[in-house]
Protein backbone atom coordinates (compact mmCIF):
# COMPACT_ATOMS: atom_id res chain seq x y z
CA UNK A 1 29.32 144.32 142.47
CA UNK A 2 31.17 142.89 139.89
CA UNK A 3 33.48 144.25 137.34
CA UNK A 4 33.83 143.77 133.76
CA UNK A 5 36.66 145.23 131.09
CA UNK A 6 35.51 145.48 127.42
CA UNK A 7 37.99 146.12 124.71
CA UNK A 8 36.60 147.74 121.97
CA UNK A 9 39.12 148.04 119.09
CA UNK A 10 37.40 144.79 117.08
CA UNK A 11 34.12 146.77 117.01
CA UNK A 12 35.54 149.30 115.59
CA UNK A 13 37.03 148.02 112.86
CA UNK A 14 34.25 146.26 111.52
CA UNK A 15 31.70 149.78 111.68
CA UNK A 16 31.64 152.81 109.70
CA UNK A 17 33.20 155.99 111.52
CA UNK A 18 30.15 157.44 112.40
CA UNK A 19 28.12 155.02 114.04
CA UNK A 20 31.63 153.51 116.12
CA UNK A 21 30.53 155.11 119.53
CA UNK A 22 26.63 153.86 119.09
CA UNK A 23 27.64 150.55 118.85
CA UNK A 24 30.13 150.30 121.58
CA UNK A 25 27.43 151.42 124.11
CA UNK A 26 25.13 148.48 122.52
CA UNK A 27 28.08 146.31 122.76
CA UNK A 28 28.57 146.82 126.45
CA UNK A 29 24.69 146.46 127.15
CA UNK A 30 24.56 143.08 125.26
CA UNK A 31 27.61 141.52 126.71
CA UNK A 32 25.98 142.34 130.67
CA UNK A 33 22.72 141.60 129.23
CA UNK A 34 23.62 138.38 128.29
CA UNK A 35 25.78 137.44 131.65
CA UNK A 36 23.89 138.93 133.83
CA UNK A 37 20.65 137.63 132.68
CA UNK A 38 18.51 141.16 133.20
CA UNK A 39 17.97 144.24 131.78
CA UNK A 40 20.80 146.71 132.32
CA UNK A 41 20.84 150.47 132.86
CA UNK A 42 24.44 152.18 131.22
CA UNK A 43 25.41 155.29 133.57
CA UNK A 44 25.74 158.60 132.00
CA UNK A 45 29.30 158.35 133.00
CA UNK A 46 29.96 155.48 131.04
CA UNK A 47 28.16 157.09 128.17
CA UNK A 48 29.83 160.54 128.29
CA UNK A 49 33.68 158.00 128.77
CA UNK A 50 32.96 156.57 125.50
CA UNK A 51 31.33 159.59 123.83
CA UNK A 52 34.13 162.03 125.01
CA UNK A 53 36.18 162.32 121.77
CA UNK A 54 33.42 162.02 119.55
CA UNK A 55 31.63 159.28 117.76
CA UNK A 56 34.73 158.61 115.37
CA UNK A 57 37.29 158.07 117.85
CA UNK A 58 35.29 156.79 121.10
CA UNK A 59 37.45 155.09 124.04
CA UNK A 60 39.15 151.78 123.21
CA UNK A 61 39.21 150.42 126.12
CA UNK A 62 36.19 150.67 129.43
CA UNK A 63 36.81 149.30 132.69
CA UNK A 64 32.97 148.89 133.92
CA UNK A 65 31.20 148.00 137.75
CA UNK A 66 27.76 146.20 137.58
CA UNK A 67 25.61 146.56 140.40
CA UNK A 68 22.76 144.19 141.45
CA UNK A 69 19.59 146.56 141.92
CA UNK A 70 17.01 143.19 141.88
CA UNK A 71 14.67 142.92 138.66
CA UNK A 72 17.45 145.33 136.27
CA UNK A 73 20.91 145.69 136.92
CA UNK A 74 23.53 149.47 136.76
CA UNK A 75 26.20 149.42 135.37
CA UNK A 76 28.74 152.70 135.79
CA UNK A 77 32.41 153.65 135.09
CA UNK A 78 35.25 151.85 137.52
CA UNK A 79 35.98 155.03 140.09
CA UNK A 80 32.92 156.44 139.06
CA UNK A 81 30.29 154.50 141.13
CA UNK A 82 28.48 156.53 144.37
C-alpha cells in the first residue's frame, strides 16, 4: 500500500465552478493511473470526501492509500481503508 497526497487548489482555479469536483476525481485517477501503470478504482469514500460540500467548493486537499489488487489497482481515503 502506498500513499499519495494531492493538492487540489491549482485545479480549481483553472475550471469553472461547476464542473471543480468532476475534475478533481479525474485528476486523482490520472495522476495513479499514470504512476501506477493500471487501471484504478476511486472508493466511494474518496468520492463522497471530495463531493461533500458540493461541486463548487470540493476538498482542497486528499490524503489517498493505493492498494495493489493485481491487473487494476483501489485506491480509498487515508483512515478509511478496511
Amino acid at each position: 500500500m502506498r500513499e499519495y497526497v494531492f493538492r487540489l487548489n491549482r485545479i480549481y482555479i483553472r475550471s469553472t465552478r461547476k464542473k471543480r469536483a468532476p475534475r478533481a476525481i479525474r485528476y486523482i485517477r490520472q495522476k495513479l493511473e499514470r504512476a501506477l501503470k493500471k487501471s484504478v478504482k476511486i472508493g466511494m469514500d474518496i468520492n463522497e470526501y471530495i463531493w461533500k460540500r458540493g461541486a463548487e467548493k470540493p476538498a482542497r486537499r486528499v490524503v489517498v492509500v493505493v492498494e495493489d489488487k493485481g491487473e487494476y489497482a483501489i485506491a480509498r481515503l487515508k483512515g478509511e481503508e478496511n
